[in-house]
Each structure stands twice: as C-alpha cells, then as structure tokens.
Protein backbone atom coordinates (compact mmCIF):
# COMPACT_ATOMS: atom_id res chain seq x y z
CA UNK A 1 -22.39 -78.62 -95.91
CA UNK A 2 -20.55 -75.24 -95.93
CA UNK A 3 -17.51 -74.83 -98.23
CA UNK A 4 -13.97 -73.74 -96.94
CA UNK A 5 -14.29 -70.54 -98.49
CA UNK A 6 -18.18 -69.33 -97.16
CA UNK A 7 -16.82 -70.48 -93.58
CA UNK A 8 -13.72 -67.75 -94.01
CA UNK A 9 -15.98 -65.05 -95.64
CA UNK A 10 -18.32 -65.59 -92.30
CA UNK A 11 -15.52 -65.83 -90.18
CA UNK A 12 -13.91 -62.72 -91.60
CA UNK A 13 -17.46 -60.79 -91.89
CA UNK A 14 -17.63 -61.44 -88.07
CA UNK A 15 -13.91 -60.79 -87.43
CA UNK A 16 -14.79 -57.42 -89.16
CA UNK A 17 -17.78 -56.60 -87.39
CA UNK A 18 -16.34 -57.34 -83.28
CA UNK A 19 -13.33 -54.89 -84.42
CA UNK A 20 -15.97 -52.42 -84.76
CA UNK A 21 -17.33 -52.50 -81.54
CA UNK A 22 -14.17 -53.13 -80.06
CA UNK A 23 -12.74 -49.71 -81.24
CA UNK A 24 -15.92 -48.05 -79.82
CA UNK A 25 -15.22 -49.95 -76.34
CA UNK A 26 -11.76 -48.20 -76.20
CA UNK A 27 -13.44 -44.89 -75.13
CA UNK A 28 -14.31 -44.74 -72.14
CA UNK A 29 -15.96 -41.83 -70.13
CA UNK A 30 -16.63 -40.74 -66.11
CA UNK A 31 -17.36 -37.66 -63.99
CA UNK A 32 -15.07 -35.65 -61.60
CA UNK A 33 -14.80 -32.93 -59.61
CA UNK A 34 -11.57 -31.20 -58.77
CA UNK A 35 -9.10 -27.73 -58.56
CA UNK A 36 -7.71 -26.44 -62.04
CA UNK A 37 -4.02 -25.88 -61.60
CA UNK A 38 -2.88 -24.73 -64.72
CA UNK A 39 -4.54 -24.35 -68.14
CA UNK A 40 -2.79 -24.34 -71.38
CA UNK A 41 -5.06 -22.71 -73.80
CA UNK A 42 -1.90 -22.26 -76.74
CA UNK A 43 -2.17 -26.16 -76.64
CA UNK A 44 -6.09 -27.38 -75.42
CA UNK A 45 -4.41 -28.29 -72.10
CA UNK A 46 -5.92 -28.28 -68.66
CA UNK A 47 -4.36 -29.64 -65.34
CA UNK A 48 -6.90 -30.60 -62.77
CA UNK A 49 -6.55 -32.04 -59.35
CA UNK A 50 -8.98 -34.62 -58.57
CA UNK A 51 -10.56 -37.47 -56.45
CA UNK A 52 -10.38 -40.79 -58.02
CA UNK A 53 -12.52 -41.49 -60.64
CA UNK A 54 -13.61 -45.27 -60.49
CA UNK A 55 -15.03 -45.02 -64.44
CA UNK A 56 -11.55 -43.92 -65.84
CA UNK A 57 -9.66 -46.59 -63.31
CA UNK A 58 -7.99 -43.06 -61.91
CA UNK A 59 -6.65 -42.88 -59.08
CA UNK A 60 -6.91 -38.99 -56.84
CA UNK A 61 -4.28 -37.38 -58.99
CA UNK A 62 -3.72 -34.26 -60.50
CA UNK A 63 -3.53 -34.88 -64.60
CA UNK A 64 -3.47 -32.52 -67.86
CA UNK A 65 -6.22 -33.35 -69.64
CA UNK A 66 -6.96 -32.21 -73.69
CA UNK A 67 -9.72 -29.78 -73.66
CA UNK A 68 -11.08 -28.07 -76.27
CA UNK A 69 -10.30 -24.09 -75.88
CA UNK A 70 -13.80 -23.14 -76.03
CA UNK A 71 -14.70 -25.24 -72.68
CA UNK A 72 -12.06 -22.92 -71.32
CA UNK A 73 -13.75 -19.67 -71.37
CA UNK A 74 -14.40 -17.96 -67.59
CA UNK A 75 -12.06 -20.37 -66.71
CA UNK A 76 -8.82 -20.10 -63.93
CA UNK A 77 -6.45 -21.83 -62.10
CA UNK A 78 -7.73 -22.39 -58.41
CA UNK A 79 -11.03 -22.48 -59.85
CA UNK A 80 -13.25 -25.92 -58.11
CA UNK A 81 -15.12 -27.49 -61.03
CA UNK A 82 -17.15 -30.49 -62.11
CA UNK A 83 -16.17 -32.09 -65.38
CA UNK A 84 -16.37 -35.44 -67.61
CA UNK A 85 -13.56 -36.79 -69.12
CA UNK A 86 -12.83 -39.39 -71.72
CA UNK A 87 -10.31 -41.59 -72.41
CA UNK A 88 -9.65 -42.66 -75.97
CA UNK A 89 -6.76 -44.57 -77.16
CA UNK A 90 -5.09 -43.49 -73.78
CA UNK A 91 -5.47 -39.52 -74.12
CA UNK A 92 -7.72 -38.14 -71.27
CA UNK A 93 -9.94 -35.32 -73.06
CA UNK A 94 -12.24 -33.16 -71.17
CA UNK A 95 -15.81 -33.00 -72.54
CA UNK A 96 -17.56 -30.63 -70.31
CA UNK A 97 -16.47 -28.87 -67.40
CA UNK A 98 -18.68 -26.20 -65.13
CA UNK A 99 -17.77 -24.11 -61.74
C-alpha cells in the first residue's frame, strides 16, 4: 500500500505539472482583418477596427492592441490589414500584421 506522504508527493508532482499546461492554455491566438485607426508607436500601440473574431471570443469592435514597433513599419491609419492577435493573461498583442 502507498504511504500518506508518496500519495502527496504524487498528488503535488501532478498538481505541479496541470499548472503548467494550464498557464500555456491562457494564450490564446486568432486571425483578423480590419482598418488601423490610430497607432501608437511611443507605446507599441495599435487601434484596429475589426469583424469578430470567434478564436479570441471578440466581438466586431475596434480595440488597441500591443504590437511590437517593428510590425509597425509602412504602416498608417486607414490602412485595411490582415493580422493575428494573441491574448495572454488578458492583453491582446498583435503578432503579425500585413496590408
């Protein structure tokens, strides 16, 4: 039989273990395609007006999203893109983003 103390090392080795995956379940990721309104460069900001995107549970909305300033090159308000967005611990970050 299993002692007290090997069934709380396993059930803490598990515990450990799910609150790894968990933490990589909290990102979650979709595709959009919208109108930039304003962009924020000083401060990796972009505000894009968009359709709703089913992966992110967004509804059509226009949102500023964290982007990093690179992705922002060629870039302008009024511009139509595509882009994919993340959300991790409820901040909406732009990953790519094309005209």
């Amino acid at each position: 039989m299993f002692s007290s103390s090997s069934v709380r090392l396993a059930a803490a080795v598990a515990l450990a273990a799910s609150a790894c995956y968990s933490t990589a379940a909290l990102a979650q990721e979709g595709s959009g395609s919208g109108e930039i309104r304003r962009i924020d460069a000083a401060a990796g900001k972009v505000t894009i007006k968009h359709g709703p995107i089913s992966a992110l549970d967004l509804p059509a909305i226009t949102l500023v999203y964290m982007i990093e300033v690179d992705l922002l090159a060629d870039l302008q308000p009024g511009d139509k893109v595509k882009f994919t967005a993340r959300r991790v611990n409820g901040q909406y970050v732009v990953v790519s983003i094309s005209k």
